[in-house]
Protein backbone atom coordinates (compact mmCIF):
# COMPACT_ATOMS: atom_id res chain seq x y z
CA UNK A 1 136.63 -206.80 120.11
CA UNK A 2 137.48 -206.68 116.21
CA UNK A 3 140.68 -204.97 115.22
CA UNK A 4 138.59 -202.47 113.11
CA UNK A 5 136.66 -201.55 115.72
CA UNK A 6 139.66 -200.59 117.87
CA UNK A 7 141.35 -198.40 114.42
CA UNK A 8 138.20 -196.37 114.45
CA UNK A 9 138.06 -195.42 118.22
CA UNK A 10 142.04 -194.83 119.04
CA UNK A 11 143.51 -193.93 115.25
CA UNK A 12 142.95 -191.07 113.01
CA UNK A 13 139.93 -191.27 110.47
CA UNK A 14 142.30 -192.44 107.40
CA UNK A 15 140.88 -190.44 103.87
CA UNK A 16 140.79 -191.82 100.51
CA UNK A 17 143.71 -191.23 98.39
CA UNK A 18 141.65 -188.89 96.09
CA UNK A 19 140.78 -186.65 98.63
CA UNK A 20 144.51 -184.95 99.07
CA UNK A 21 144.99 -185.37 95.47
CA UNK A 22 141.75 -183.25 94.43
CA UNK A 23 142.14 -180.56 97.16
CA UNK A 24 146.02 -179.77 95.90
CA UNK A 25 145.03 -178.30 92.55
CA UNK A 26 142.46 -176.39 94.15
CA UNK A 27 144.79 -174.41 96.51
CA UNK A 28 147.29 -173.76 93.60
CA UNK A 29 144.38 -172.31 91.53
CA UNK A 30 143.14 -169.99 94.36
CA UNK A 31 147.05 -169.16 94.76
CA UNK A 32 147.69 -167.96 91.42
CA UNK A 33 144.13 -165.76 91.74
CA UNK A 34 145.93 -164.27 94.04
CA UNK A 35 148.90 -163.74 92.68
CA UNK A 36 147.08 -162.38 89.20
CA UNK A 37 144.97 -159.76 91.65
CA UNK A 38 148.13 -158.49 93.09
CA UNK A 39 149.78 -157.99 89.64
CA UNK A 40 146.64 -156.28 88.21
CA UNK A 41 146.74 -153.86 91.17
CA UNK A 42 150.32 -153.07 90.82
CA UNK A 43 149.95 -152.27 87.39
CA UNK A 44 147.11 -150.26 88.19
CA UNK A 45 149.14 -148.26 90.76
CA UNK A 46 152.08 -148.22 87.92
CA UNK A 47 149.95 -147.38 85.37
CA UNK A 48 147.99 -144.55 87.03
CA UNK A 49 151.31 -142.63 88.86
CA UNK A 50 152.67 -142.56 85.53
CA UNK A 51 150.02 -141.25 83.98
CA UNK A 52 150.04 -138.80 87.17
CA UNK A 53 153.24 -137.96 85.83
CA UNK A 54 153.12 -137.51 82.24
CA UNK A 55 149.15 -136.04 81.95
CA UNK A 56 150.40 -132.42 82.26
CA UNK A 57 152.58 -133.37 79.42
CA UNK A 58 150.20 -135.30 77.39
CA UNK A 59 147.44 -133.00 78.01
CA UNK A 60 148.57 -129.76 79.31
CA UNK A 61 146.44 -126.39 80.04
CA UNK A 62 147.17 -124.30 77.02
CA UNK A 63 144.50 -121.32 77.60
CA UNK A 64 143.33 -119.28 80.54
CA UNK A 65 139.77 -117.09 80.01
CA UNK A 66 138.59 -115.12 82.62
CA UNK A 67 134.87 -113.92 82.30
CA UNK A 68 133.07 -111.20 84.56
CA UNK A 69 133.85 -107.19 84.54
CA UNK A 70 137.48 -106.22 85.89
CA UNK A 71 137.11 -102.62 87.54
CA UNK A 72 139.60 -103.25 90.34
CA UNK A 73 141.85 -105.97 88.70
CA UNK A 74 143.48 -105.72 85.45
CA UNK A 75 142.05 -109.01 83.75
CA UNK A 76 145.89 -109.81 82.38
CA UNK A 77 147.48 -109.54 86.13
CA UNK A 78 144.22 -112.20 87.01
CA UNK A 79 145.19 -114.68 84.37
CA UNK A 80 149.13 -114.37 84.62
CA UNK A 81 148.53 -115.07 88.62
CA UNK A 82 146.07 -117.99 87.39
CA UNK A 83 148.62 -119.22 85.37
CA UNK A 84 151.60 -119.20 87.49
CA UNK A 85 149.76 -121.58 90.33
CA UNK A 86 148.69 -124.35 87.23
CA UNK A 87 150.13 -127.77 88.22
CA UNK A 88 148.49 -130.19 86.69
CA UNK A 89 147.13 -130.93 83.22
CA UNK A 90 143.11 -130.70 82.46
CA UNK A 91 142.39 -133.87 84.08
CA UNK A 92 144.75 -133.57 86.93
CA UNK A 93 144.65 -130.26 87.89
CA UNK A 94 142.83 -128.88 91.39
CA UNK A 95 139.72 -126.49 90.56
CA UNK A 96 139.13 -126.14 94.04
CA UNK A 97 142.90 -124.94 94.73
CA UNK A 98 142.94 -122.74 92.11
CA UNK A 99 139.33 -121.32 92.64
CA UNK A 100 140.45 -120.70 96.52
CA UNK A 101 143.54 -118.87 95.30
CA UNK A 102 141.60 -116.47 93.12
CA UNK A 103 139.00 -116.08 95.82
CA UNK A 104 141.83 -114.61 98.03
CA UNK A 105 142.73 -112.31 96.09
CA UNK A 106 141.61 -108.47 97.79
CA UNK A 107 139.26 -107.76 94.65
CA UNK A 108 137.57 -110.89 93.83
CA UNK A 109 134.18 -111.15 96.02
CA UNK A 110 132.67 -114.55 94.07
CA UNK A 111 134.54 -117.44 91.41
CA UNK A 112 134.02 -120.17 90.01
CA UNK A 113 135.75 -122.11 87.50
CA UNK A 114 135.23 -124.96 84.91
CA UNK A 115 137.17 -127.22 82.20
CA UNK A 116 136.77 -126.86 78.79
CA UNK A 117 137.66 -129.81 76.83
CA UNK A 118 140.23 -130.09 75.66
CA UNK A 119 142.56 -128.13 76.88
CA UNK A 120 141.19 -124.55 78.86
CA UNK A 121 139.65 -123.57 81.92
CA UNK A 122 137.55 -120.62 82.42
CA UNK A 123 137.20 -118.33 85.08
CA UNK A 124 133.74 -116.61 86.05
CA UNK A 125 134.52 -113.97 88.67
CA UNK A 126 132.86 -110.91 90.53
CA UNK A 127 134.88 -108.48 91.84
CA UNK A 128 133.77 -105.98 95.39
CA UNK A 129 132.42 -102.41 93.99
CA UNK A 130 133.80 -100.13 96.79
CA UNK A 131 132.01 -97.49 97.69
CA UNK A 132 134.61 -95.63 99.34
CA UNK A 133 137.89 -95.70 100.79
CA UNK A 134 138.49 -96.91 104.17
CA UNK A 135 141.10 -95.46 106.38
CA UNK A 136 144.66 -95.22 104.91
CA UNK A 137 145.14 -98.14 102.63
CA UNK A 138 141.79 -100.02 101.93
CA UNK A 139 138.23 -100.29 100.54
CA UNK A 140 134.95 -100.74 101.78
CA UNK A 141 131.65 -102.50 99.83
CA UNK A 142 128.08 -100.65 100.51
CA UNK A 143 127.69 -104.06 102.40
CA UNK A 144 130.19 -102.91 104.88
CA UNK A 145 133.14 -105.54 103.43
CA UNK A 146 136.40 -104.09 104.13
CA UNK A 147 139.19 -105.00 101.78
CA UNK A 148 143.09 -103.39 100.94
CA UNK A 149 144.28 -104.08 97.40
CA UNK A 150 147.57 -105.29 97.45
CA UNK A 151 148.98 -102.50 94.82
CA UNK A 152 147.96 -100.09 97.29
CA UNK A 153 146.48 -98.89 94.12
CA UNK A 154 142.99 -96.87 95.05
CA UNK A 155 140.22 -95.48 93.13
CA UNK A 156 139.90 -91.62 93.44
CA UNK A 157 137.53 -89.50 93.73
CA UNK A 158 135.77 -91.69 96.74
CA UNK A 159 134.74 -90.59 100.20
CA UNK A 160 136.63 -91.57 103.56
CA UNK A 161 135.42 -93.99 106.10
CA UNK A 162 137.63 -94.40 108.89
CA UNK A 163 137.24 -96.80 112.09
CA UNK A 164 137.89 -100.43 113.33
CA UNK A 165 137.29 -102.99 110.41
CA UNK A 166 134.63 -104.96 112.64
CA UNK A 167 132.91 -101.50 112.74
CA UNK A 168 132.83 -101.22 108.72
CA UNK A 169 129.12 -102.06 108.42
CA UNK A 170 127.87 -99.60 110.74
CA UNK A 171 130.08 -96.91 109.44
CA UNK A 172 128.57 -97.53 105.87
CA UNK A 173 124.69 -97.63 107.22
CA UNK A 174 125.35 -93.85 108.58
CA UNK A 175 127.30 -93.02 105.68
CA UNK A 176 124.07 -93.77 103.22
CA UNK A 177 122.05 -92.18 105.71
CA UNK A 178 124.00 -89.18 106.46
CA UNK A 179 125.02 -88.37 103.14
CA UNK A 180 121.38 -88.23 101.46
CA UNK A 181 120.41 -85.93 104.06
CA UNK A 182 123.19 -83.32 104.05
CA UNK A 183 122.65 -84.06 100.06
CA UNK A 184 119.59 -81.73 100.22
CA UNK A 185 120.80 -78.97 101.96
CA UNK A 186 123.79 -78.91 98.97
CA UNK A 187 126.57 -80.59 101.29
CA UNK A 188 128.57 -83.29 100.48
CA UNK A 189 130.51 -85.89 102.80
CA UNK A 190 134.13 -85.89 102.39
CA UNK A 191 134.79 -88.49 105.38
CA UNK A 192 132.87 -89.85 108.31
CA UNK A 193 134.91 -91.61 111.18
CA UNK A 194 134.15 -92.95 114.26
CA UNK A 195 137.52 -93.33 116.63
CA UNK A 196 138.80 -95.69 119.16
CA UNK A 197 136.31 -94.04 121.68
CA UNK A 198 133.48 -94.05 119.40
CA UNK A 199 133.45 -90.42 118.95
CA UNK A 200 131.48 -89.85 115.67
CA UNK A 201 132.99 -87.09 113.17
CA UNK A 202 132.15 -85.44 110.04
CA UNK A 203 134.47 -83.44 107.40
CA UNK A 204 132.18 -81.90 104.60
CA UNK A 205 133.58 -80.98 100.97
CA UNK A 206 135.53 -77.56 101.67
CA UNK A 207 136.21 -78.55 104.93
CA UNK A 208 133.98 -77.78 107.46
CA UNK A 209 134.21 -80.41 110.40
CA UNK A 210 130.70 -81.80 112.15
CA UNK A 211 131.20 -83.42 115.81
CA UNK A 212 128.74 -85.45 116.97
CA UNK A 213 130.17 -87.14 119.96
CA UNK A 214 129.51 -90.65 121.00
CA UNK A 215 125.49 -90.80 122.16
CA UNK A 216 122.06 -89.44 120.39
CA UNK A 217 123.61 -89.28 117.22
CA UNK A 218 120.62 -88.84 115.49
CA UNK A 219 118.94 -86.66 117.26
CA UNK A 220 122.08 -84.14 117.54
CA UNK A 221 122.22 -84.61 113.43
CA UNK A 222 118.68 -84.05 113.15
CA UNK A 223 119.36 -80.50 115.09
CA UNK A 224 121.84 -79.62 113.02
CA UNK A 225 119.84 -79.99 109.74
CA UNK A 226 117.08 -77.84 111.25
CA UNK A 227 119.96 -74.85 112.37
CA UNK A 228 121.92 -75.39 108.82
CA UNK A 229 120.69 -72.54 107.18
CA UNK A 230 120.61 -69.88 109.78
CA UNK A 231 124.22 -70.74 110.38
CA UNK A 232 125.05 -70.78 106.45
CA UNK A 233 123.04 -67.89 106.74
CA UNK A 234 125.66 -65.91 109.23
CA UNK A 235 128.33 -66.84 107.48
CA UNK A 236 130.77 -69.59 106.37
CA UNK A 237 131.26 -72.68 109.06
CA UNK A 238 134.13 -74.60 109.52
CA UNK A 239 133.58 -76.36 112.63
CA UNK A 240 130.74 -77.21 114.36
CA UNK A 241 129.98 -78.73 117.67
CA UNK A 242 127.16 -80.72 118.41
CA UNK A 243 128.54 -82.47 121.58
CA UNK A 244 125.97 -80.50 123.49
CA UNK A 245 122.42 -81.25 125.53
CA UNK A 246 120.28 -78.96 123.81
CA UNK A 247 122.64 -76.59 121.38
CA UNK A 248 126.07 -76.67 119.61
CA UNK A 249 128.81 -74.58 119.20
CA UNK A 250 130.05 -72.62 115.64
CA UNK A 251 132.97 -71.75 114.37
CA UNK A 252 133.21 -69.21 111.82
CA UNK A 253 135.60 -68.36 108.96
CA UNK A 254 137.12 -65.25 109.44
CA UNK A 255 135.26 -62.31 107.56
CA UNK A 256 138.08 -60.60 105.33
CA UNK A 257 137.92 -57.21 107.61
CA UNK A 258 138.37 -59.61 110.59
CA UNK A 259 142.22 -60.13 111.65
CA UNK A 260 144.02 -63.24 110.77
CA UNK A 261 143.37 -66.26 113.21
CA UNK A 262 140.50 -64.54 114.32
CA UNK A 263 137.52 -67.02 115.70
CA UNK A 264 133.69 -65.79 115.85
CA UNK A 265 131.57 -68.46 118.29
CA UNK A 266 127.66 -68.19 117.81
CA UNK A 267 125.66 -66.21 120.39
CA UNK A 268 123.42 -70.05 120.83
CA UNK A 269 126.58 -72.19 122.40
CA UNK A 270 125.46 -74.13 125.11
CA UNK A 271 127.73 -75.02 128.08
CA UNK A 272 126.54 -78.13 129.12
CA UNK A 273 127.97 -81.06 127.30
CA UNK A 274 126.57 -84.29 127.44
C-alpha cells in the first residue's frame, strides 16, 4: 500500500500554507467592525443622555398660552400650575404628562396641547359649565358630571341638587323636567334631592317644601300641578305632601289673625299613604 495512501486515510487533511494566512486578516477585519459598532453605539448612548441633560438648557420652554374660555378657572392659576410641572425642554418634554395633569384638574372637561417652535406650548382647554350646585361642596354638568373645585370656590346664584354622585344624572334629568313645569305656574326650584332611601324632595324659591316619596313620581307631580292653584288659591303653602294614593296633604302659612305656630291642614288629606 503506498505511504500516501495510508497519510490520507489515518492523518489529518494537511491545508496549504495560504489558507491560514488569508483567513487571519479576515477575522481581524470583522473584529475591529465590531469593535467600531460598539464605539458608535456608546457614543450614541453618550451623546444622546447628554443631550437628555442639557436640552432643557439649550432649548428651554420660555412661554405658556392657554386658549379656550376660563369661567371656573382663573387662566393665570392654569398656566402657573402648567408651569410648575415643566421638566423638560421643547423636545424633551412629556405632552401626554402634562395634558393628563391639566385634565385632572376639577374644571377642565377636554385638553389638548401642542409645541410651538421654538420655544412654547399651547394649551386648548374646555372647562364643565355647571348647572348647579351639588350637595355641600361640588358641581354638577346638565350631563349629570359631578365635580368639587378644589378652592371650594362656587358660583352663586345656582340651584341645589343633592344625592349620591352615581345618582347625578338622574337627579339632573328631573331637575330639567321639573323645573320647566313648575316654571309655568310662576315657581322656581331652589333644590331637588333624592336621599339615601330614595325619597324624592322639593324646596321651591320662598320656601315651600314638595314631598314626593320614593314611587309614581310623576304621576304624584302631575297631581300636584293640576291642584296648584286652588291651593295658591287658599292661601300661602309651605309644605306639601304628596306621599299619598290618591290626595296630598297642605300645610298652610299662618294667616296674620291666626296665633303663632298655628298649622291649617286642607279639608282633601288623604290617609292612606302609599
Amino acid at each position: 500500500m503506498p505511504l500516501s495512501s495510508v497519510a490520507m486515510r489515518g492523518l489529518p487533511e494537511l491545508l496549504p500554507e495560504s489558507a491560514g494566512a488569508e483567513s487571519l486578516p479576515g477575522r481581524w477585519a470583522l473584529l475591529a467592525r465590531l469593535v467600531t459598532a460598539v464605539v458608535l453605539l456608546g457614543t450614541l448612548a453618550s451623546a444622546g443622555f447628554i443631550a437628555w441633560q442639557w436640552e432643557p438648557r439649550l432649548l428651554p420652554i420660555r412661554g405658556v398660552k392657554v386658549e379656550g374660555t376660563m369661567r371656573g378657572l382663573s387662566r393665570e392659576s392654569l398656566q402657573q400650575t402648567i408651569v410648575d410641572n415643566i421638566s423638560g425642554g421643547i423636545l424633551t418634554q412629556d405632552l401626554q404628562a402634562l395634558r393628563d395633569q391639566v385634565r385632572d384638574l376639577p374644571w377642565i372637561e377636554q385638553a389638548s396641547v401642542r409645541r410651538v417652535w421654538p420655544d412654547r406650548i399651547v394649551f386648548t382647554v374646555r372647562e364643565h359649565e355647571a348647572m348647579a350646585r351639588w350637595g355641600e361642596n361640588g358641581l354638577v354638568t346638565a350631563d349629570g358630571v359631578v365635580f368639587r373645585p378644589r378652592d371650594g370656590l362656587l358660583p352663586a346664584g345656582l340651584p341645589r341638587l343633592d344625592g349620591a354622585d352615581q345618582m347625578a344624572p338622574e337627579v339632573v334629568r328631573r331637575f330639567q323636567r321639573w323645573h320647566g313645569r313648575l316654571a309655568e305656574l310662576g315657581l322656581i326650584i331652589d333644590s331637588l334631592t333624592r336621599d339615601a332611601r330614595g325619597d324624592w324632595s322639593i324646596e321651591l324659591l320662598g320656601g315651600t317644601e314638595l314631598y314626593l316619596g320614593t314611587d309614581d313620581l310623576e304621576a304624584r307631580f302631575e297631581r300636584l300641578l293640576a291642584a296648584y292653584p286652588q291651593v295658591e288659591a287658599i292661601g300661602m303653602p309651605i309644605r306639601i305632601d304628596l306621599r299619598y294614593s290618591n290626595g296630598f296633604a297642605v300645610r298652610w302659612l299662618p294667616r296674620a289673625n291666626v296665633g303663632v305656630g298655628s298649622e291649617r291642614m286642607a279639608s282633601i288629606t288623604i290617609r292612606t299613604r302609599s
